[in-house]
Structure formats: structure tokens, C-alpha cells
N, C-alpha and C. Protein backbone atom coordinates (compact mmCIF):
# COMPACT_ATOMS: atom_id res chain seq x y z
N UNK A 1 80.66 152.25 124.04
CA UNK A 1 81.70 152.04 125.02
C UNK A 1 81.13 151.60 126.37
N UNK A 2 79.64 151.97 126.78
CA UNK A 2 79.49 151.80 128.06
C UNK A 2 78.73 150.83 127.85
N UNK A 3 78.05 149.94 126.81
CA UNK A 3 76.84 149.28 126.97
C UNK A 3 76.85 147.77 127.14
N UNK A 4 77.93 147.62 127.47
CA UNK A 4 78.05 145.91 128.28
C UNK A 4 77.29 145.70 129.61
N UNK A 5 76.65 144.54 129.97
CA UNK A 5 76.09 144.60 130.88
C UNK A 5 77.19 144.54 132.17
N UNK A 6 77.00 144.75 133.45
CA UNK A 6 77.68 144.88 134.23
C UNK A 6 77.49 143.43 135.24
N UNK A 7 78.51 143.67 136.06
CA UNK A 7 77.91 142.40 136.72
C UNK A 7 77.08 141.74 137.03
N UNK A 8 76.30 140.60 137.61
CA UNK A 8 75.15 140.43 138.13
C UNK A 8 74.76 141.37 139.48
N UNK A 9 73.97 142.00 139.63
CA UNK A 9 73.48 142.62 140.58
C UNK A 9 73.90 143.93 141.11
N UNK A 10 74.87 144.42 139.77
CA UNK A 10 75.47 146.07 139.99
C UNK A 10 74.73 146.79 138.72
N UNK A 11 74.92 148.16 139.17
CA UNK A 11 74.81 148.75 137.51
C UNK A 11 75.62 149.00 136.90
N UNK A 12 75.93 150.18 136.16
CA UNK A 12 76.86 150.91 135.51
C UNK A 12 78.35 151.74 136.25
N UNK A 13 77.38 152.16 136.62
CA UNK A 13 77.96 153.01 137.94
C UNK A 13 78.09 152.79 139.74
N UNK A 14 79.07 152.41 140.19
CA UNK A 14 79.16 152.40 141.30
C UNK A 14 80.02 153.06 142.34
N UNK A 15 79.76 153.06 143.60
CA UNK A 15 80.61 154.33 144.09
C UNK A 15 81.74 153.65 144.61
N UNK A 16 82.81 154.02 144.82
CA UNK A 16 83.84 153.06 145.47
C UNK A 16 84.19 154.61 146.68
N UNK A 17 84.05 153.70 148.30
CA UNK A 17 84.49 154.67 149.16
C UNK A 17 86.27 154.04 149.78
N UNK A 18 87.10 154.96 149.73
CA UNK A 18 87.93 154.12 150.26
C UNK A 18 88.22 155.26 152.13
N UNK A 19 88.74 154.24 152.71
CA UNK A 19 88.89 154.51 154.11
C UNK A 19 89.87 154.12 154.98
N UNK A 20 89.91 154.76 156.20
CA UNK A 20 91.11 154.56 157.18
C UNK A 20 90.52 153.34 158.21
N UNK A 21 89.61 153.11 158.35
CA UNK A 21 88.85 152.45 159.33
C UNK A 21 87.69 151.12 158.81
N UNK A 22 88.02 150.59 157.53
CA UNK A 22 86.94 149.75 156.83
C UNK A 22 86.30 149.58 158.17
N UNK A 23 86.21 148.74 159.10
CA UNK A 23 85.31 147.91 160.40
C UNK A 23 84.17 148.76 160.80
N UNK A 24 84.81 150.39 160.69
CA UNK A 24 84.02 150.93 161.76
C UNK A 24 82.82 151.40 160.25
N UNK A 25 83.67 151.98 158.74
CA UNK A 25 82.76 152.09 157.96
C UNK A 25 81.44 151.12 157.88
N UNK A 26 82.04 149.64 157.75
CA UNK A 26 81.34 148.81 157.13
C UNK A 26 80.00 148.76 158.34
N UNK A 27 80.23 148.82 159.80
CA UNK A 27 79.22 149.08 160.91
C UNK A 27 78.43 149.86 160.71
N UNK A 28 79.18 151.36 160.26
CA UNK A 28 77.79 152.00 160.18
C UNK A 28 76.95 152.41 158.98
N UNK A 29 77.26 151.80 157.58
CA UNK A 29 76.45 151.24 156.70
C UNK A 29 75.60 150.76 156.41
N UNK A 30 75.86 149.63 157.64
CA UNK A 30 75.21 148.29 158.05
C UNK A 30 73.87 148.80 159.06
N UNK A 31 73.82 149.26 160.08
CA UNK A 31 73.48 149.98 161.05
C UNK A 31 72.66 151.28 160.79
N UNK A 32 73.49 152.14 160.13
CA UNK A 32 72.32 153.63 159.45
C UNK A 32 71.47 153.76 157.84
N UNK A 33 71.95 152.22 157.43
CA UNK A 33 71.43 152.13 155.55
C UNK A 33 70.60 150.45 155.57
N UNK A 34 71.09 149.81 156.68
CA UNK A 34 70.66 147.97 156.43
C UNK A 34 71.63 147.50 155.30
N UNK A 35 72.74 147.84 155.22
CA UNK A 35 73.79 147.33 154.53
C UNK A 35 73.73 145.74 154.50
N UNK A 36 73.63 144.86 153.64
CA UNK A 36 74.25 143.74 153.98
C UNK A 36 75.36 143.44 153.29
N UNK A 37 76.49 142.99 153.66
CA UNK A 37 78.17 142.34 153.05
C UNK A 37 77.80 141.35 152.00
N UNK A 38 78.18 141.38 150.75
CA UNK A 38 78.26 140.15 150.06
C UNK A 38 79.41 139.53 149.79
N UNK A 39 80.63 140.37 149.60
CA UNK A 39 81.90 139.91 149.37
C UNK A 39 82.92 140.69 149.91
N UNK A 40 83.97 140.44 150.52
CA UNK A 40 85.18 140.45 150.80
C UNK A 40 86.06 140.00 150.67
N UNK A 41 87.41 140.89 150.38
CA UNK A 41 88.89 139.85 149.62
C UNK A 41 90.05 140.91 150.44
N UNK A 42 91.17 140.08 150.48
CA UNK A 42 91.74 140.89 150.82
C UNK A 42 93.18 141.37 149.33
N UNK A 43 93.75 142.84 149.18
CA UNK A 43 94.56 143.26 148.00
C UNK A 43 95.93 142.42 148.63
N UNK A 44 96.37 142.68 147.30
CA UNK A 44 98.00 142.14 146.69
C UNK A 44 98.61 143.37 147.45
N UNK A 45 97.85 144.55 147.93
CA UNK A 45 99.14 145.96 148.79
C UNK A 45 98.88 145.94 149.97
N UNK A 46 97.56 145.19 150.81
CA UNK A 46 97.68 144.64 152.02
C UNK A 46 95.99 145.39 152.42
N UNK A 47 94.94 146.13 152.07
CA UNK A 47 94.28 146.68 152.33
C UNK A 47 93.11 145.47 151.61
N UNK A 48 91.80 145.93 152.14
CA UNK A 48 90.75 144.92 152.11
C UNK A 48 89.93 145.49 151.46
N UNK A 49 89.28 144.96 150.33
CA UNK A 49 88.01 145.20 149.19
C UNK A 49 86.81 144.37 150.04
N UNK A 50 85.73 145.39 150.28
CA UNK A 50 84.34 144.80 150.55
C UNK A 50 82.82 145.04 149.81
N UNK A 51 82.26 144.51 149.61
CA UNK A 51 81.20 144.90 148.44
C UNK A 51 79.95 144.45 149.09
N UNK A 52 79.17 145.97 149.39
CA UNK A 52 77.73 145.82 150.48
C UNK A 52 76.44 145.94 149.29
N UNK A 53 75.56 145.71 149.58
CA UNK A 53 74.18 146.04 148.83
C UNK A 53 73.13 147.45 150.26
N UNK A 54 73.12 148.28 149.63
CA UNK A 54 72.31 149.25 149.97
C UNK A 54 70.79 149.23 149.50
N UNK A 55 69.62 148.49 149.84
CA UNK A 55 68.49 148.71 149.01
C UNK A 55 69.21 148.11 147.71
N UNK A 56 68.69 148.60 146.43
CA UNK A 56 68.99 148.29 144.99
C UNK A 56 70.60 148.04 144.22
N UNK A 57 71.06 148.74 145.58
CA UNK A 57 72.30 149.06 144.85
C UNK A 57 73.84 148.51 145.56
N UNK A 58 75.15 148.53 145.00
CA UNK A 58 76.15 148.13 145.49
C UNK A 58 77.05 149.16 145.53
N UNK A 59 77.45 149.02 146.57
CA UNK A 59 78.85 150.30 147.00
C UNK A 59 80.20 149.13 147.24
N UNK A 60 81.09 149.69 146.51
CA UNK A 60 82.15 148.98 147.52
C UNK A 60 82.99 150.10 148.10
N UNK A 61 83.47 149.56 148.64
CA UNK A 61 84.17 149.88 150.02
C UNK A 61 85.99 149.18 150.10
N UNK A 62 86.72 149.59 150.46
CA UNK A 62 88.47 149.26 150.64
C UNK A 62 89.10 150.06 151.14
N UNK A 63 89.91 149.53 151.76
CA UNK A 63 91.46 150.75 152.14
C UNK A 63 92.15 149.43 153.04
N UNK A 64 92.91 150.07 153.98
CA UNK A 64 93.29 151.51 153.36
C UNK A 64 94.80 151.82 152.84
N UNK A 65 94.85 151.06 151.70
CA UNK A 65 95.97 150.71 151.06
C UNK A 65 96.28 151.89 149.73
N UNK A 66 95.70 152.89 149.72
CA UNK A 66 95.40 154.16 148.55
C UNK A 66 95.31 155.36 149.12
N UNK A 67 96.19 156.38 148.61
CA UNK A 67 95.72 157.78 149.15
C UNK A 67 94.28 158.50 148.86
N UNK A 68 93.67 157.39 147.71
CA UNK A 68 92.21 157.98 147.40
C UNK A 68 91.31 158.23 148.71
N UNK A 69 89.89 159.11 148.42
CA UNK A 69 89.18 158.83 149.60
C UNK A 69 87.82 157.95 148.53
N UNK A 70 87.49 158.63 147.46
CA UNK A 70 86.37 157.99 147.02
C UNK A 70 86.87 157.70 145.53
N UNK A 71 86.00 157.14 144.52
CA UNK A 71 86.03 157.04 143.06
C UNK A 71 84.86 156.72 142.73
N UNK A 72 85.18 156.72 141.32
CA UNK A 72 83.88 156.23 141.20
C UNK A 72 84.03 155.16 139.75
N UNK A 73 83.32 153.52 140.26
CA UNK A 73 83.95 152.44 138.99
C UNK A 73 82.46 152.78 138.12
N UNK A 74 83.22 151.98 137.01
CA UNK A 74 82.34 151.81 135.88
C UNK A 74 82.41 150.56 134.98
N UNK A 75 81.27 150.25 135.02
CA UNK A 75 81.82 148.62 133.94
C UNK A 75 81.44 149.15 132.39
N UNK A 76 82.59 148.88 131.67
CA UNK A 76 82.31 149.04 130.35
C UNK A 76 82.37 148.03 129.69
N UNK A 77 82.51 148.27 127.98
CA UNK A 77 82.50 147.22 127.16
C UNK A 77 83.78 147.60 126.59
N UNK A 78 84.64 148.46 126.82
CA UNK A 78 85.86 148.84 125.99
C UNK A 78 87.06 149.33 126.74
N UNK A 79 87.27 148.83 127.45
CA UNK A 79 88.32 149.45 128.41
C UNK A 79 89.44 150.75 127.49
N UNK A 80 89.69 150.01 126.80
CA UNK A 80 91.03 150.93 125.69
C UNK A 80 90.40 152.31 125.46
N UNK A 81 88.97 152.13 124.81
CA UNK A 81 88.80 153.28 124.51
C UNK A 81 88.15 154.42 124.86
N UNK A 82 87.47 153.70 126.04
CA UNK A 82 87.41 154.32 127.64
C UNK A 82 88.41 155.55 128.05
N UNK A 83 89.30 154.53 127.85
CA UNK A 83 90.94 155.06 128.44
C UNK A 83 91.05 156.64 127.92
N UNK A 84 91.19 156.13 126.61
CA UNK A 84 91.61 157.21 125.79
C UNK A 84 90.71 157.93 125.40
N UNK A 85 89.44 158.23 125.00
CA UNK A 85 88.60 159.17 125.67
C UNK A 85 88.43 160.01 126.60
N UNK A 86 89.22 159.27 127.75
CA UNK A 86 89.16 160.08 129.67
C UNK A 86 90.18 160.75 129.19
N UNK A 87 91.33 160.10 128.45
CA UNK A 87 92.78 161.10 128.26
C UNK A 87 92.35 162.42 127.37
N UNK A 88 91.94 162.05 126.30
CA UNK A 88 91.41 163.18 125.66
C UNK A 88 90.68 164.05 125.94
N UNK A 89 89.55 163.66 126.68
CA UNK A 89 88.93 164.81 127.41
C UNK A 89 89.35 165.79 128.91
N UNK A 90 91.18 165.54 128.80
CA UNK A 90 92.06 166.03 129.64
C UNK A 90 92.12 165.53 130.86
N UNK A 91 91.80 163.65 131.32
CA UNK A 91 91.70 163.28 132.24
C UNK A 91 93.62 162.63 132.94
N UNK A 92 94.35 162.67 133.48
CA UNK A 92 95.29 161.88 133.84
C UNK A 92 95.25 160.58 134.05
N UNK A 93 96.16 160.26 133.49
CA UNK A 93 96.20 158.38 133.80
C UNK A 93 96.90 158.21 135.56
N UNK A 94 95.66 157.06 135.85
CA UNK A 94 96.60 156.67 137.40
C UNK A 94 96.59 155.09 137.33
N UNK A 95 95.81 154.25 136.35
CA UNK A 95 96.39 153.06 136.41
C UNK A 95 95.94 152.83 134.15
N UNK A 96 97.05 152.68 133.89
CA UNK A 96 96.96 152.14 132.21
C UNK A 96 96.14 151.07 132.36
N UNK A 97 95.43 150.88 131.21
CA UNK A 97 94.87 149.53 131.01
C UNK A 97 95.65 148.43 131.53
N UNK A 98 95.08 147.16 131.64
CA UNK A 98 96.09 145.96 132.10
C UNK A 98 95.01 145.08 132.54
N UNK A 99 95.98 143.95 131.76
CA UNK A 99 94.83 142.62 131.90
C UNK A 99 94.63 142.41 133.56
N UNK A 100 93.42 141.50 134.16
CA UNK A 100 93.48 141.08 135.79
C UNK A 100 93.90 142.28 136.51
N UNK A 101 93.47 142.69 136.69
CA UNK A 101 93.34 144.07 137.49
C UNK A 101 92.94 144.22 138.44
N UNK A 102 93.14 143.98 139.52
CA UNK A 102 92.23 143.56 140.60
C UNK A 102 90.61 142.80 140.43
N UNK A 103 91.14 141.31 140.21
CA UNK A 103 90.24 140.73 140.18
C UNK A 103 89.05 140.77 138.19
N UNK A 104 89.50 141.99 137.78
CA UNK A 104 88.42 142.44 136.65
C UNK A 104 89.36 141.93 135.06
N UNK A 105 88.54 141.10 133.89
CA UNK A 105 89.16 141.26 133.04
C UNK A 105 90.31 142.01 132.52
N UNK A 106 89.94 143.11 132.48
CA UNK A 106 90.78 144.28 132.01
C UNK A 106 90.06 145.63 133.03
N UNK A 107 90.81 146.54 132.91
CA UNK A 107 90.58 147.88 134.03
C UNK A 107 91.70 148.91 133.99
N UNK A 108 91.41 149.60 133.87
CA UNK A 108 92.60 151.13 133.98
C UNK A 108 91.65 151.93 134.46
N UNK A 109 92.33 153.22 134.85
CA UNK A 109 92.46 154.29 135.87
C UNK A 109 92.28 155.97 135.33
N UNK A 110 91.59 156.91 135.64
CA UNK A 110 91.99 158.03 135.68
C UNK A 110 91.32 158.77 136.66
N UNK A 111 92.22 160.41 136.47
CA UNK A 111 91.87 161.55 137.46
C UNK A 111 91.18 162.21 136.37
N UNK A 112 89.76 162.78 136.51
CA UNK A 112 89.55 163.67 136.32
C UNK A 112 89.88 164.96 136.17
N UNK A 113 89.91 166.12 135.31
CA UNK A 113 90.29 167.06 135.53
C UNK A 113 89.79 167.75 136.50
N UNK A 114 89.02 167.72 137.63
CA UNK A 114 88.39 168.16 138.66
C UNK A 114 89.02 167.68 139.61
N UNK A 115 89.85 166.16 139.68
CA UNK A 115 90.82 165.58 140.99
C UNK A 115 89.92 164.48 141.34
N UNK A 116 88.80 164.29 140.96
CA UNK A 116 88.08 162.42 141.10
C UNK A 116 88.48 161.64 140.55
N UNK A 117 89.20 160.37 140.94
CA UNK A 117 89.58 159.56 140.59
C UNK A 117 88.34 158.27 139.88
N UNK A 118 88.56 157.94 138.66
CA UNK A 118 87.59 156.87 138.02
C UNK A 118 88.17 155.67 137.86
N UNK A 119 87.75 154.52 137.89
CA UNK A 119 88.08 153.12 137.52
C UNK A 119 87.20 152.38 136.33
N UNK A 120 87.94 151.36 135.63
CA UNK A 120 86.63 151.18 135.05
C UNK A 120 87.00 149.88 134.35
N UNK A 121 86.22 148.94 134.07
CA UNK A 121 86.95 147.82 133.43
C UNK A 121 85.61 147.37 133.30
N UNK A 122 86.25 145.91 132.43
CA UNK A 122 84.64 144.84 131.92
C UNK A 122 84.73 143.48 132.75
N UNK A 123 83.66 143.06 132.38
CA UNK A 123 82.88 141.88 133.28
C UNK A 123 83.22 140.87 132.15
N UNK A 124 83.67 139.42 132.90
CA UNK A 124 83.37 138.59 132.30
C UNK A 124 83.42 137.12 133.15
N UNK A 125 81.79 136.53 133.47
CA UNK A 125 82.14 135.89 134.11
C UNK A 125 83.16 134.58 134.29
N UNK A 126 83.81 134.43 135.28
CA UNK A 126 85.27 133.47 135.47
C UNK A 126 84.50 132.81 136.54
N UNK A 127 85.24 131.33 136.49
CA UNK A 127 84.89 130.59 137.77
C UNK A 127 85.91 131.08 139.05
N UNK A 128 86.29 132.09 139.26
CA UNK A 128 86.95 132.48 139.70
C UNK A 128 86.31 134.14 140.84
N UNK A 129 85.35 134.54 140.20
CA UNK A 129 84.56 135.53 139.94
C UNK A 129 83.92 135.80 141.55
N UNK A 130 83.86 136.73 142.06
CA UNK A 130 83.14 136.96 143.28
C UNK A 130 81.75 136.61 142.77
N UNK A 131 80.90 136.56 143.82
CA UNK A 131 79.57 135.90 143.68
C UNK A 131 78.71 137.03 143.30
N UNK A 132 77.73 136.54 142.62
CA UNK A 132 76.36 137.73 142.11
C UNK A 132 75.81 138.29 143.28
N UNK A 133 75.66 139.61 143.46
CA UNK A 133 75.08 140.64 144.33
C UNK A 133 73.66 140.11 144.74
């Protein structure tokens, strides 16, 4: 289920922070980590997706269009059965599978039974596609 490769220049796992203030986040990222911006878009609910490189790794960053504060995505190879796995292992659904999903092939949603919200969908590159990390 998990062993698709993930985008160019992410891993498996990435953290998604969401916020009241993206500008002032994305400053001090930038400022206390050497953040650099690779992509920014703005959502279909009016809040802004940004995607930084930390050293090795990619965080994104959005709001503040969600009551979330953090999540955490995942690129898989199976979205469906992803899904239903998280359900079975007593997770709540907060977005069903569904094709184009913000930007991702396919992607659905859950809460943890602990109250962390997960995302998770597959890669496939589109000429359409934000640019490699």
C-alpha cells in the first residue's frame, strides 16, 4: 500500500502545518530553518498551499481555510485501501477518496483515533503537476 514512489523530491511522509498567518509562518521557516519556497497555489475555499524544502526535506504549509492545525500527508500506491484500513483500524473519515483532490490523482482523508488528521493520495506525474522539489 505504501510503496509507490512519492513525488520528486518528497518522501513518504510529510508534515502538513496549517495556519492563521501563512506570511508570518512562511518568514520564520525561512529565517530560523533556511527554508526555501518552491511552490505556491492558491485553494478552490480561498486559503493558500505553500511547499518549502527544509535541508532534505519538504513541509507544506496552508490555511487558513481548515479548522486543522497540523496533519500529516502520505503518498501511497493505493488510495482505496489506505482508506479502508485507516477505517478499520477505527480511524474517521474527513475527506472519502475522490479523483483530483487538490491538485493529487486520487486522495482521501482521515482522523485518527487520537484526533490527527491524515491525508494521503498517489503521485502521478501530469503536465499540470507542481514542479520537482
Amino acid at each position: 500500500m505504501l510503496g509507490q514512489s512519492p513525488r520528486p523530491g518528497f518522501h513518504t511522509v510529510t508534515p502538513y502545518l496549517v495556519v492563521d498567518d501563512l506570511d508570518r509562518m512562511i518568514a520564520f521557516v525561512k529565517d530560523a530553518f533556511g527554508a526555501t519556497e518552491h511552490y505556491r497555489t492558491q485553494g478552490g475555499g480561498g486559503g493558500t498551499h505553500v511547499e518549502v524544502r527544509i535541508g532534505d526535506s519538504m513541509v507544506m504549509i496552508g490555511g487558513p481555510d481548515t479548522p486543522r492545525h497540523s496533519m500529516i500527508f502520505l503518498y501511497v500506491e493505493d488510495v482505496d485501501a489506505v482508506y479502508a484500513a485507516a477505517l478499520k483500524a477505527d480511524a474517521i473519515s474527513t475527506m472519502p477518496p475522490a479523483d483530483d483532490l487538490f491538485g493529487e490523482p486520487r486522495g482521501a482523508g482521515v482522523q485518527d483515533p487520537c484526533g490527527n488528521d491524515w491525508y494521503f493520495a498517489n503521485w502521478t506525474k501530469r503536465p499540470d503537476a507542481p514542479p520537482a522539489a
